[in-house]
PDB file of N, CA and C in Angstrom:
ATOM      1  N   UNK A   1      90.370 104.668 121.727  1.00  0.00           N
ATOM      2  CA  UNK A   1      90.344 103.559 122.658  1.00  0.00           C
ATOM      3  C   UNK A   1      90.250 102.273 121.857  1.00  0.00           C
ATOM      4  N   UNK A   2      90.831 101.447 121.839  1.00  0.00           N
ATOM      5  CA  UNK A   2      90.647 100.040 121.713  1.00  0.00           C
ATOM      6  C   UNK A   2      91.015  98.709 122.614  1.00  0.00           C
ATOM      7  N   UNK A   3      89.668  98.360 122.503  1.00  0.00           N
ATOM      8  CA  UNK A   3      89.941  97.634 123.895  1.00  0.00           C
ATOM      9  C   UNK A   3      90.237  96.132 123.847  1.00  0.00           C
ATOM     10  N   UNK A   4      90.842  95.679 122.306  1.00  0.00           N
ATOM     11  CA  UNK A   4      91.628  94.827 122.171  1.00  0.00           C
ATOM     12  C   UNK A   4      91.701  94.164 120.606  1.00  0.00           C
ATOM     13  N   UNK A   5      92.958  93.853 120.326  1.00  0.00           N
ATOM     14  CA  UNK A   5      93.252  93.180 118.703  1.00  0.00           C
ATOM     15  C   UNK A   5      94.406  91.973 119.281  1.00  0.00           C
ATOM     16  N   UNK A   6      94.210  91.262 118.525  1.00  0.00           N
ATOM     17  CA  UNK A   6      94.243  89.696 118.720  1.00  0.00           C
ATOM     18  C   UNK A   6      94.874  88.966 117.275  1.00  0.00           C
ATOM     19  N   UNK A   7      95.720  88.357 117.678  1.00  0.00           N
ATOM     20  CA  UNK A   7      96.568  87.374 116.687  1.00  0.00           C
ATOM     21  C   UNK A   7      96.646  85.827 116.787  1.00  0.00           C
ATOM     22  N   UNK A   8      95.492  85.154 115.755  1.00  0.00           N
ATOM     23  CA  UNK A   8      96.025  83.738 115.853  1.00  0.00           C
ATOM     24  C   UNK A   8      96.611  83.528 115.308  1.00  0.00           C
ATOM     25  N   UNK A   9      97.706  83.844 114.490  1.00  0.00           N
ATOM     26  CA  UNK A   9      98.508  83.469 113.717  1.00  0.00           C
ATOM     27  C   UNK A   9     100.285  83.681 114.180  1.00  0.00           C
ATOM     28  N   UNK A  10     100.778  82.499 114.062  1.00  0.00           N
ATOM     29  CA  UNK A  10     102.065  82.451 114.532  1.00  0.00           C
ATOM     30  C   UNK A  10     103.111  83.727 113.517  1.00  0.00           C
ATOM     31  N   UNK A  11     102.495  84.021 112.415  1.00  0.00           N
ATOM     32  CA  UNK A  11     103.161  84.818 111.397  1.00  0.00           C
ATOM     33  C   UNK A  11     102.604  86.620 111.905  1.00  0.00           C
ATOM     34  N   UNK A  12     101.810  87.334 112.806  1.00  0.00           N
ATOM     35  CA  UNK A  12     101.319  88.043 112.815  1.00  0.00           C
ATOM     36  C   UNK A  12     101.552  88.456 114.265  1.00  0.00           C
ATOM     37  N   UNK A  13     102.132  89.583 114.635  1.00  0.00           N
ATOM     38  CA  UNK A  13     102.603  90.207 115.803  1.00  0.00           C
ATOM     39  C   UNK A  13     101.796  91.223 116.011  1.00  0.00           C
ATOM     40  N   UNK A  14     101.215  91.813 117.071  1.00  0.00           N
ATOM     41  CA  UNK A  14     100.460  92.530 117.502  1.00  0.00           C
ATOM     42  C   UNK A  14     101.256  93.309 119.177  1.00  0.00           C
ATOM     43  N   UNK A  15     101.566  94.684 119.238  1.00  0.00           N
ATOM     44  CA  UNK A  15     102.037  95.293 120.407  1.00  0.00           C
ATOM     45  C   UNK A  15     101.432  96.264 120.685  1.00  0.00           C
ATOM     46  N   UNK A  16     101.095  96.537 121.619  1.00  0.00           N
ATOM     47  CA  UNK A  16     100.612  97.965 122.740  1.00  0.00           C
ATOM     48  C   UNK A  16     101.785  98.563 123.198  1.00  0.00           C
ATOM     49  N   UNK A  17     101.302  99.884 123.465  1.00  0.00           N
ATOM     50  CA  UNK A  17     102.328 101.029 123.688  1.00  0.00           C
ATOM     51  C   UNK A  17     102.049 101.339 125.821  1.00  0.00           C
ATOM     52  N   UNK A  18     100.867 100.666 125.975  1.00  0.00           N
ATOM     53  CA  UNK A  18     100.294 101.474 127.097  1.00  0.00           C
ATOM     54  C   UNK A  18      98.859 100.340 127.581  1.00  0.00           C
ATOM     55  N   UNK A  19      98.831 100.408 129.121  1.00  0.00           N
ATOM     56  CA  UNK A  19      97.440  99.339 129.339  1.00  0.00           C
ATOM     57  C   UNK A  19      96.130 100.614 129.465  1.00  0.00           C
ATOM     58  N   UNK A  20      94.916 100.038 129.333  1.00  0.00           N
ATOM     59  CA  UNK A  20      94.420 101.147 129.293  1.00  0.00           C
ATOM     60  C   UNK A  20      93.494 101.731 130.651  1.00  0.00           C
ATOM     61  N   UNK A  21      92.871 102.538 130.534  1.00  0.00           N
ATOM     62  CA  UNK A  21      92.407 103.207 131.266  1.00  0.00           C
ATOM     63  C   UNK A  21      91.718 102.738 132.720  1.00  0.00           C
ATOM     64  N   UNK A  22      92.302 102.998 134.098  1.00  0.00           N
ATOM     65  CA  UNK A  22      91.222 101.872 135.148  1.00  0.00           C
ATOM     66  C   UNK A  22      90.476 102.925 135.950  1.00  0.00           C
ATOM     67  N   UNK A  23      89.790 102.076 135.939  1.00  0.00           N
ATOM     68  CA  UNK A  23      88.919 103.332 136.369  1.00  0.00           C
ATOM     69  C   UNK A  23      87.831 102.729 137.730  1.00  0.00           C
ATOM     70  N   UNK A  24      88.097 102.696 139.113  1.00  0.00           N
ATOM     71  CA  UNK A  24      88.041 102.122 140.414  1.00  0.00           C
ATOM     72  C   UNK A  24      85.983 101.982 140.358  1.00  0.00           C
ATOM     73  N   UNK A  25      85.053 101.306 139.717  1.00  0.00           N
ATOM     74  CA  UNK A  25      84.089 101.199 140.352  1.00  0.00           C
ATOM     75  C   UNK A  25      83.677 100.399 141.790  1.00  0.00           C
ATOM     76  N   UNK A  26      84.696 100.602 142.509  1.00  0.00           N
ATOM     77  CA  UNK A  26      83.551 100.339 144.087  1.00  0.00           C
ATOM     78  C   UNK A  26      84.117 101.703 144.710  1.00  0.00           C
ATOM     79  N   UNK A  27      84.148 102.752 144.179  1.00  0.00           N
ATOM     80  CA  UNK A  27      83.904 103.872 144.899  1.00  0.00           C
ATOM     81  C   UNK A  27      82.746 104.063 145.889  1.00  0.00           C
ATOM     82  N   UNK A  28      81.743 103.471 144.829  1.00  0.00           N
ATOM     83  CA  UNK A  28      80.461 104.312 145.230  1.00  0.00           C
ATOM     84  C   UNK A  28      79.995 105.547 144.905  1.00  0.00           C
ATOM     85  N   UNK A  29      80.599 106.230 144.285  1.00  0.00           N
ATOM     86  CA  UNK A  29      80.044 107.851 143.637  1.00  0.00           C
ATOM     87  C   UNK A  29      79.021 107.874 142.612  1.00  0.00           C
ATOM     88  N   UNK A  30      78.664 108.612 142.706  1.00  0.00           N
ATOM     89  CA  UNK A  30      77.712 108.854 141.425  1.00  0.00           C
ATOM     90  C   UNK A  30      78.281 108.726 140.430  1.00  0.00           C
ATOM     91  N   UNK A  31      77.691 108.048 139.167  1.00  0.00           N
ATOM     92  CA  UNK A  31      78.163 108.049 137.517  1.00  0.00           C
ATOM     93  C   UNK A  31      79.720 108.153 137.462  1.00  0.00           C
ATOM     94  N   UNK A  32      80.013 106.960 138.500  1.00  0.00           N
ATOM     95  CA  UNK A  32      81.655 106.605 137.967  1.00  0.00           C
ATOM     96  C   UNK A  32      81.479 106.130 136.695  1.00  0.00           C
ATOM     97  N   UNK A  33      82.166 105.588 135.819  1.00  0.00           N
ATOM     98  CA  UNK A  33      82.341 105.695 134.397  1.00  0.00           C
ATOM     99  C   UNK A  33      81.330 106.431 133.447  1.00  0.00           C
ATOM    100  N   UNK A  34      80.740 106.986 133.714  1.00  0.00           N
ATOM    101  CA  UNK A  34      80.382 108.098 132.563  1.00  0.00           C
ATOM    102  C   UNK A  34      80.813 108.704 131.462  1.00  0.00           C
ATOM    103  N   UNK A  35      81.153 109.077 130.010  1.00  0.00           N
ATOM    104  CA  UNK A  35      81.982 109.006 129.470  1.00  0.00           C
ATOM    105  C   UNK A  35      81.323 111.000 129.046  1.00  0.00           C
ATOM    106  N   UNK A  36      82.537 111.544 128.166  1.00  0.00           N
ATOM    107  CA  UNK A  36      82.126 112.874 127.843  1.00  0.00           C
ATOM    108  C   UNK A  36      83.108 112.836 126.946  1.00  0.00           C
ATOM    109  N   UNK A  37      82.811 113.824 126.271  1.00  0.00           N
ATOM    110  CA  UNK A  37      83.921 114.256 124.922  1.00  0.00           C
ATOM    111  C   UNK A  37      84.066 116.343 125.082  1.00  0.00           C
ATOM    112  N   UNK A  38      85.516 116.035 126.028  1.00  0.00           N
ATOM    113  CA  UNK A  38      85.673 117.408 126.034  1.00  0.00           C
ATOM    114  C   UNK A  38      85.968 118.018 124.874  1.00  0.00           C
ATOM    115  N   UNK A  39      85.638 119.269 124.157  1.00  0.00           N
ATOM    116  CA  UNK A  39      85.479 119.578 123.278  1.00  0.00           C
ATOM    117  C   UNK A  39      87.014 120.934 123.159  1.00  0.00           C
ATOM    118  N   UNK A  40      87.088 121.242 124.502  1.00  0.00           N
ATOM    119  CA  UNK A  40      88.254 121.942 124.611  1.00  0.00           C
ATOM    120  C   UNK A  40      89.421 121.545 124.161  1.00  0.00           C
ATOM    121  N   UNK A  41      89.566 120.361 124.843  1.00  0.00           N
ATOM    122  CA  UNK A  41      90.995 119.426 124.881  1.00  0.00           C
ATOM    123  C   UNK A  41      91.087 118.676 123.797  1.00  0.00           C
ATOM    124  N   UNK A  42      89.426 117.976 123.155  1.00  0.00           N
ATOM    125  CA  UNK A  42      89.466 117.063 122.170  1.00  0.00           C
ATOM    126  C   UNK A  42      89.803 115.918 122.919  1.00  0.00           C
ATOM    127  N   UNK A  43      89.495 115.409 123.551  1.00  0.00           N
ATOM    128  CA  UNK A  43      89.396 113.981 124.111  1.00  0.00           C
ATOM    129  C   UNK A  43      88.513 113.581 124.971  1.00  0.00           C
ATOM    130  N   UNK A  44      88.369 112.222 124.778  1.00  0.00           N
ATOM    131  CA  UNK A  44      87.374 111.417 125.757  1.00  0.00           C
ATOM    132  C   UNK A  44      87.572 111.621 126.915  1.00  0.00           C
ATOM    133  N   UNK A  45      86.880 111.556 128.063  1.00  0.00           N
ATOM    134  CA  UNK A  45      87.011 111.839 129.476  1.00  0.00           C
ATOM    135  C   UNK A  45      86.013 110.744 130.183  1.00  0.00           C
ATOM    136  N   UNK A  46      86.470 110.238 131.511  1.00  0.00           N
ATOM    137  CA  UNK A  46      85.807 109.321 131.957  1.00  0.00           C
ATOM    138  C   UNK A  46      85.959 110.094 133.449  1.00  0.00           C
ATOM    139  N   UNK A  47      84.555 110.072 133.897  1.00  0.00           N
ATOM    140  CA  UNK A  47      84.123 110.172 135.475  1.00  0.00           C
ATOM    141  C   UNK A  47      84.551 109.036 136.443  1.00  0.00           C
ATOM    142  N   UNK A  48      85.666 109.611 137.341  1.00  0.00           N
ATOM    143  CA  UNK A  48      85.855 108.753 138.064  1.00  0.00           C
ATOM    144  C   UNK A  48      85.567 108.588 139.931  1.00  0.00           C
ATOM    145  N   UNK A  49      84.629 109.260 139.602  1.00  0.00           N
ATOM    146  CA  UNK A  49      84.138 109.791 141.189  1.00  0.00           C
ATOM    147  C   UNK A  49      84.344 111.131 141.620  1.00  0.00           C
ATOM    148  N   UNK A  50      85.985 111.580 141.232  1.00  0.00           N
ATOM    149  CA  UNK A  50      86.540 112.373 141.903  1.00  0.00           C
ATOM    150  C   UNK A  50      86.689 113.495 140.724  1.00  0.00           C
ATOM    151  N   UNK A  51      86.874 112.410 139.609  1.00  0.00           N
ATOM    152  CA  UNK A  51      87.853 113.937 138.434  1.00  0.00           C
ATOM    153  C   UNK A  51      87.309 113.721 136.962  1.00  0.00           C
ATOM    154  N   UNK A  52      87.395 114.219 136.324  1.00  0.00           N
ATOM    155  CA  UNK A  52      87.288 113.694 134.875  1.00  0.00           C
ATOM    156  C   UNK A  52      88.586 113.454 134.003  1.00  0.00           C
ATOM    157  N   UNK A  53      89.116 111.794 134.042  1.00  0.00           N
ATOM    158  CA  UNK A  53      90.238 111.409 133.538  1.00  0.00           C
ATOM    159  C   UNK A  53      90.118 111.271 132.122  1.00  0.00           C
ATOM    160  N   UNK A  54      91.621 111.683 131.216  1.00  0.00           N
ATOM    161  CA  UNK A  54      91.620 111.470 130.063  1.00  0.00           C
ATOM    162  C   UNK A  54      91.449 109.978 129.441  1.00  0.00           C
ATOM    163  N   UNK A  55      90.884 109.265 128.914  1.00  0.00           N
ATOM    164  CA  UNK A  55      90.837 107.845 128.266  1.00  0.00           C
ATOM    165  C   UNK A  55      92.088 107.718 127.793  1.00  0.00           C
ATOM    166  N   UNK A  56      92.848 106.816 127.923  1.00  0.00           N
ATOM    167  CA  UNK A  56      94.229 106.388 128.002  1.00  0.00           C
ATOM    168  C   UNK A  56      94.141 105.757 126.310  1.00  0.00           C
ATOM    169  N   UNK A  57      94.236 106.458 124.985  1.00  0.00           N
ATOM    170  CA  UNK A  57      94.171 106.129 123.630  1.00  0.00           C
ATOM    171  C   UNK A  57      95.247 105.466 123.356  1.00  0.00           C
ATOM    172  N   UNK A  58      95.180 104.571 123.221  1.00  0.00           N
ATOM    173  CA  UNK A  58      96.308 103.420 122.927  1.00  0.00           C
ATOM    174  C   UNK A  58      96.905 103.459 121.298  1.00  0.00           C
ATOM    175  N   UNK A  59      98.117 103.250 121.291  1.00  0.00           N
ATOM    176  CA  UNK A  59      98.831 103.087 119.642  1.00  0.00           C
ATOM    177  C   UNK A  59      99.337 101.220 119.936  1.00  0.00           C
ATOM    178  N   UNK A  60      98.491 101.155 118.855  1.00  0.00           N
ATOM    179  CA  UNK A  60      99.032  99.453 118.620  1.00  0.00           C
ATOM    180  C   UNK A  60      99.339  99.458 116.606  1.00  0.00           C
ATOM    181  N   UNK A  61     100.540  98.564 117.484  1.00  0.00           N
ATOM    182  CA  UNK A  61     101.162  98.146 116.303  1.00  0.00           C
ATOM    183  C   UNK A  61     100.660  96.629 115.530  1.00  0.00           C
ATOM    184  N   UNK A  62     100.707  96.431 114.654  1.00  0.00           N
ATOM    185  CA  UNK A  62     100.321  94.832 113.362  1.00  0.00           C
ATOM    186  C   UNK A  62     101.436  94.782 112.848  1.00  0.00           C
ATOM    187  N   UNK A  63     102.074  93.765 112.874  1.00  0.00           N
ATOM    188  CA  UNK A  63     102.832  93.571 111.954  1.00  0.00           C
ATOM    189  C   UNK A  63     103.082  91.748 111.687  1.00  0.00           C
ATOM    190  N   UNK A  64     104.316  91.642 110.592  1.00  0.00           N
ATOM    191  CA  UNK A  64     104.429  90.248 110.479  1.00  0.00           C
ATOM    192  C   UNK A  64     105.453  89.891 111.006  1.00  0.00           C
ATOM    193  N   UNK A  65     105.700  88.871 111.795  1.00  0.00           N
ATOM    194  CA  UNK A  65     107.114  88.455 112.232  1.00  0.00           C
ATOM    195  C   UNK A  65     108.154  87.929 111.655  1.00  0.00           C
ATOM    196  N   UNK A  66     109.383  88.101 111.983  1.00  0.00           N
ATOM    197  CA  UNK A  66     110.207  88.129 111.346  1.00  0.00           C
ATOM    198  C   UNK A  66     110.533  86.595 110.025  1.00  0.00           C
ATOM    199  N   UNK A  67     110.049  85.825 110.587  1.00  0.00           N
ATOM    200  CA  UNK A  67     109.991  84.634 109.785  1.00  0.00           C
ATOM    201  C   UNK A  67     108.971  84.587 108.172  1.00  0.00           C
ATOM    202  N   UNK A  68     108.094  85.025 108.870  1.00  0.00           N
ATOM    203  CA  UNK A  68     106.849  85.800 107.774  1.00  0.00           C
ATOM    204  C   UNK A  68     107.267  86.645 106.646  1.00  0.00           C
ATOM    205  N   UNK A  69     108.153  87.860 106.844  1.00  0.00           N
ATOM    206  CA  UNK A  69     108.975  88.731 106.055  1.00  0.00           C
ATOM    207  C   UNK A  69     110.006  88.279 105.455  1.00  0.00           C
ATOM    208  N   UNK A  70     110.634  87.399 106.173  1.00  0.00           N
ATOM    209  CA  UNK A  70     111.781  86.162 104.711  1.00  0.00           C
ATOM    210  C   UNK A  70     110.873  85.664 104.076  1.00  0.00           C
ATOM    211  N   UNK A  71     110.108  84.971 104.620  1.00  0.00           N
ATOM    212  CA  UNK A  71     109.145  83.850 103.456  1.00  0.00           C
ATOM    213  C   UNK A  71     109.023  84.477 102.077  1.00  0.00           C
ATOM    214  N   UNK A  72     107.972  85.678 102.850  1.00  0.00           N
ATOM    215  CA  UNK A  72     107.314  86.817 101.620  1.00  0.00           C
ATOM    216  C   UNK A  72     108.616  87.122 100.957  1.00  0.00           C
ATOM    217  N   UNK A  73     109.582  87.936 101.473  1.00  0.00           N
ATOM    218  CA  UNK A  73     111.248  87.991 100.692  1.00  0.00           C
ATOM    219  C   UNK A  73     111.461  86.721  99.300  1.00  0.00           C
ATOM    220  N   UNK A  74     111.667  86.008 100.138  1.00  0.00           N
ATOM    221  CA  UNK A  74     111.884  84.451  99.570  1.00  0.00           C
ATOM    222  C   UNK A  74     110.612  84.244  98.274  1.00  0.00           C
ATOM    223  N   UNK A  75     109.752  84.005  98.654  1.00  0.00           N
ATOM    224  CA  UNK A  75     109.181  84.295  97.120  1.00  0.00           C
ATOM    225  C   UNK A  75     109.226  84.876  96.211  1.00  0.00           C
ATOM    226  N   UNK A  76     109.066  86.051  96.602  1.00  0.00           N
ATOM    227  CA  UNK A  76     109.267  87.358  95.617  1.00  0.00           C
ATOM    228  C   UNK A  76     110.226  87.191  94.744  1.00  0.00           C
ATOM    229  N   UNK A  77     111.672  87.285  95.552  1.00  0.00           N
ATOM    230  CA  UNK A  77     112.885  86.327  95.125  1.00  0.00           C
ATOM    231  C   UNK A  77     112.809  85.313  94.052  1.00  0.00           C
ATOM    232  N   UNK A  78     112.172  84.560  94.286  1.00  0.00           N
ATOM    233  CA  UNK A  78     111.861  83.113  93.764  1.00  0.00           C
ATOM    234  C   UNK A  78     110.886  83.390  92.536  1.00  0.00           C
ATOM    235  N   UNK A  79     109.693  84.153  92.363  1.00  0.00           N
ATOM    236  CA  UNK A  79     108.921  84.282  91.902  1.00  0.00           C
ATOM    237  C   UNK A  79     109.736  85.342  90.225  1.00  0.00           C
ATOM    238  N   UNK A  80     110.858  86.066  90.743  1.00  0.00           N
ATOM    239  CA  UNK A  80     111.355  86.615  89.764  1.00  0.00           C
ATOM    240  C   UNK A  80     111.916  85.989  89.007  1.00  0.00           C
ATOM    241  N   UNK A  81     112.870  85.028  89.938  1.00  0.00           N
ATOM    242  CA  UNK A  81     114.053  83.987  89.366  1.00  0.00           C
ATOM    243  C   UNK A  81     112.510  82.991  88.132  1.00  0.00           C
ATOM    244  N   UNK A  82     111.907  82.519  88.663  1.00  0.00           N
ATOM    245  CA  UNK A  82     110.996  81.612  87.483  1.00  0.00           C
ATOM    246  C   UNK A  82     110.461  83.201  86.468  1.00  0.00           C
ATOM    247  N   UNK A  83     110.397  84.334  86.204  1.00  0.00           N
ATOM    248  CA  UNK A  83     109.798  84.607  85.505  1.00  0.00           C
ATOM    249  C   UNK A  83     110.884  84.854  84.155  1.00  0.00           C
ATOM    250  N   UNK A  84     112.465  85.000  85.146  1.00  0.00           N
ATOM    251  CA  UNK A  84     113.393  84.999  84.331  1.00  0.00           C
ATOM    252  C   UNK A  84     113.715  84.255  83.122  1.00  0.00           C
ATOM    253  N   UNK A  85     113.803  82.906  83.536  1.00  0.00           N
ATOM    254  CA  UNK A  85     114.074  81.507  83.000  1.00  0.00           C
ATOM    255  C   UNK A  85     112.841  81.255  82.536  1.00  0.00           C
ATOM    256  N   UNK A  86     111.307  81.403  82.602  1.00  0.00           N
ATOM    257  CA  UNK A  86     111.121  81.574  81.548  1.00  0.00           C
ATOM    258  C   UNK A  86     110.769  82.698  80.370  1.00  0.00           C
ATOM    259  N   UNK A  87     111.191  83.589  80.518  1.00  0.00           N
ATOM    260  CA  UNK A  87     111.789  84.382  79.568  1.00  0.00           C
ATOM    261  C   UNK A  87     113.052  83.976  78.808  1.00  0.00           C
ATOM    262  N   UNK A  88     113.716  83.637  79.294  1.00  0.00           N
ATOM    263  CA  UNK A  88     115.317  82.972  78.379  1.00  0.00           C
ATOM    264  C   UNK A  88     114.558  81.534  78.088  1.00  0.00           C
ATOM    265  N   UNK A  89     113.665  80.737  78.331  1.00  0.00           N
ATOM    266  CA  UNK A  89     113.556  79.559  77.665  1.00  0.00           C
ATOM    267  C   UNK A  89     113.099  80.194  76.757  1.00  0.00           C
ATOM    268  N   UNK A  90     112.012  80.936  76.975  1.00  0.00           N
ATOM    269  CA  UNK A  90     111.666  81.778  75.044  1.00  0.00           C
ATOM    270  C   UNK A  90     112.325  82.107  74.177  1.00  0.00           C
ATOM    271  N   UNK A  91     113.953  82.738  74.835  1.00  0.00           N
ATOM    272  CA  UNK A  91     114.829  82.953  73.475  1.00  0.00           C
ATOM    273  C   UNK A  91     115.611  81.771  73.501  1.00  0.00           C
ATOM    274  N   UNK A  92     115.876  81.211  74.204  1.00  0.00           N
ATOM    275  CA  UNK A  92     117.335  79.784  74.196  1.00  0.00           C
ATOM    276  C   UNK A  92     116.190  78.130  74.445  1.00  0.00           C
ATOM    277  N   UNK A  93     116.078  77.773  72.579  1.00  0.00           N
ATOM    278  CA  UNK A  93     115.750  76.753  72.961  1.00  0.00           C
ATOM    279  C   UNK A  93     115.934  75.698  74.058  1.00  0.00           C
ATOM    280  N   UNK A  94     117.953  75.225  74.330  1.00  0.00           N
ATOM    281  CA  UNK A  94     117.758  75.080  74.981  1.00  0.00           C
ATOM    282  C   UNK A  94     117.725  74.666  76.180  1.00  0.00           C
ATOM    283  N   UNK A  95     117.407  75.784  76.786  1.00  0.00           N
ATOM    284  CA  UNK A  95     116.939  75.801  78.412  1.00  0.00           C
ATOM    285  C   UNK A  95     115.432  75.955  78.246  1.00  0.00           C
ATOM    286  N   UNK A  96     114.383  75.606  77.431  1.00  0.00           N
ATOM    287  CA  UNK A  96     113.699  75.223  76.922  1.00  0.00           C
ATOM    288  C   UNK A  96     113.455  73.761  77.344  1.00  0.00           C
ATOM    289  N   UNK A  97     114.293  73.187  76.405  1.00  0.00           N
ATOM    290  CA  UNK A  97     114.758  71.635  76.384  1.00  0.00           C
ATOM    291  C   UNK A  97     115.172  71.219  78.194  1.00  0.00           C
ATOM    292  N   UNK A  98     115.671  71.667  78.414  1.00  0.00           N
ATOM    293  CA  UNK A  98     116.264  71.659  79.516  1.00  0.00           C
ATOM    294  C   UNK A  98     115.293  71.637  81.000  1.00  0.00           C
ATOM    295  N   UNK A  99     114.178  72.317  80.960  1.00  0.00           N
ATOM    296  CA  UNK A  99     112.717  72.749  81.072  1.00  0.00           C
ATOM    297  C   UNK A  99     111.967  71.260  81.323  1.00  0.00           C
ATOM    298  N   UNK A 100     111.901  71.515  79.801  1.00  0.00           N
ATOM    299  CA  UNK A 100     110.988  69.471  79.611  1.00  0.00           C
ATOM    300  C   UNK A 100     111.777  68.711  80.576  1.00  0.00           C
ATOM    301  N   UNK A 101     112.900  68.553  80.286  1.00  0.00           N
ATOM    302  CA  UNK A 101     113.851  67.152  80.552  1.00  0.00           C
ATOM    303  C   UNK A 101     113.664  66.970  82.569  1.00  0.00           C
ATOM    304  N   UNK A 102     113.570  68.242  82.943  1.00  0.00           N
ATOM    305  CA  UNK A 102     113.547  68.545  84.207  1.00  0.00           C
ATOM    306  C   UNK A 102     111.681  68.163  84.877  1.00  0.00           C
ATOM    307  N   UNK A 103     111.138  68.544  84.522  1.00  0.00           N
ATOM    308  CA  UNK A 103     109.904  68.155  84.400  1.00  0.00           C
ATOM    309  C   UNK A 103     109.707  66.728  84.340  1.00  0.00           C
ATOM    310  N   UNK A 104     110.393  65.960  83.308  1.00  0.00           N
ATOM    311  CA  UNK A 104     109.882  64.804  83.268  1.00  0.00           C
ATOM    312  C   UNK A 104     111.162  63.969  84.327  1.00  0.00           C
ATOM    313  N   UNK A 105     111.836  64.155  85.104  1.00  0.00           N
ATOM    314  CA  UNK A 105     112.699  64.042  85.875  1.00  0.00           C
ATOM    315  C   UNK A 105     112.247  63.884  86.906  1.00  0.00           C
ATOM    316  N   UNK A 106     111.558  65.039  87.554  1.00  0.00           N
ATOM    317  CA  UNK A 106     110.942  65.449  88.844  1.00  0.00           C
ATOM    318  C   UNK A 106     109.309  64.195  88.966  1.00  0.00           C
ATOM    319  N   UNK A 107     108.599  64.314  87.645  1.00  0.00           N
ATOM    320  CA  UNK A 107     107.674  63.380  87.502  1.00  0.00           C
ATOM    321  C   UNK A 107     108.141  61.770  87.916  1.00  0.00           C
ATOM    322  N   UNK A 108     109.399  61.635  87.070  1.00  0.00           N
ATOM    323  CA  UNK A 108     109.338  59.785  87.610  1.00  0.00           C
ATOM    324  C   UNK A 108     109.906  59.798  88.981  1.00  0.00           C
ATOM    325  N   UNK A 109     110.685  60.786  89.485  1.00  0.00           N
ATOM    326  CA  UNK A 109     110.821  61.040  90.865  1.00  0.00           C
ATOM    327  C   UNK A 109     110.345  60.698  91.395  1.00  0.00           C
ATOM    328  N   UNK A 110     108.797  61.303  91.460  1.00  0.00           N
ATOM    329  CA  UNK A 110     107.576  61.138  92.623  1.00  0.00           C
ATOM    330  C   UNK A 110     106.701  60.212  92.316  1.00  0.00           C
ATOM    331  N   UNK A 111     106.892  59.621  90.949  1.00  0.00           N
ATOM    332  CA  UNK A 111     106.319  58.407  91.021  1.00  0.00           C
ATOM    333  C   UNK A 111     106.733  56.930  91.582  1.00  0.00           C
ATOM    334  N   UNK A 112     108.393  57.292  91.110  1.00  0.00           N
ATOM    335  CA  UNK A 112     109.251  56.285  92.188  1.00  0.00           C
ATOM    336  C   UNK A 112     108.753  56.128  93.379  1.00  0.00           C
ATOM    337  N   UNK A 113     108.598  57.213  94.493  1.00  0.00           N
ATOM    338  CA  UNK A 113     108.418  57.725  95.299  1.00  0.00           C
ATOM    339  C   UNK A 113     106.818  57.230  95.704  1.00  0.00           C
ATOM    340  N   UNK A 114     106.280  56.764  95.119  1.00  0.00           N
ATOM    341  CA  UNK A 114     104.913  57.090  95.188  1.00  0.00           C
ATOM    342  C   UNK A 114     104.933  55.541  95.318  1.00  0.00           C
ATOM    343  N   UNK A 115     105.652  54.706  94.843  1.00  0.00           N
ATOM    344  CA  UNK A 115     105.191  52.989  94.755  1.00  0.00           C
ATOM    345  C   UNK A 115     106.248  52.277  96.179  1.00  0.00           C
TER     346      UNK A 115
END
């Protein structure tokens, strides 16, 4: 039984297979919801006045949404491509050189940028 999982996150999807178990208290009967663990069947059982119903065990799914799984893609991606280059700046001065020059490029960039 779980009787609920929750996503604040726009990157994080959460689905149910099934709502769960209802179980009518204004009967009036004795020990409506009462709970038992049949040992025959192996499952929870709930008193519902009349019967002893199986607890409705829910399968929920977690996952990330689809935007979430490019991102992560996309880095990974990305994260190889920089480990590449610098590996070849180690053997090819240079893209090495090439390295610096870019660096100090991107720097007066954002300092332009900045005044």
């Amino acid at each position: 039984m779980i009787k609920s999982i929750n996503s604040n996150s726009r990157y994080l999807r959460v689905s149910s297979n099934q709502p769960g178990t209802y179980i009518n208290n204004c009967s009036g009967a004795q020990g409506v919801g009462n709970m038992r663990f049949n040992t025959v069947d192996q499952r929870i059982e709930i008193w519902d006045g009349n019967i002893w119903k199986e607890l409705d065990m829910q399968y929920v799914s977690v996952g990330l949404d689809q935007e979430a799984v490019e991102l992560l893609d996309w880095a990974r991606d990305k994260r190889q491509q920089d480990l590449r280059i610098k590996k070849l700046a180690k053997q090819h001065p240079g893209i090495q050189d090439l390295q610096q020059k870019l660096g100090i490029m991107i720097a007066l960039v954002d300092q332009d940028q900045h005044e």
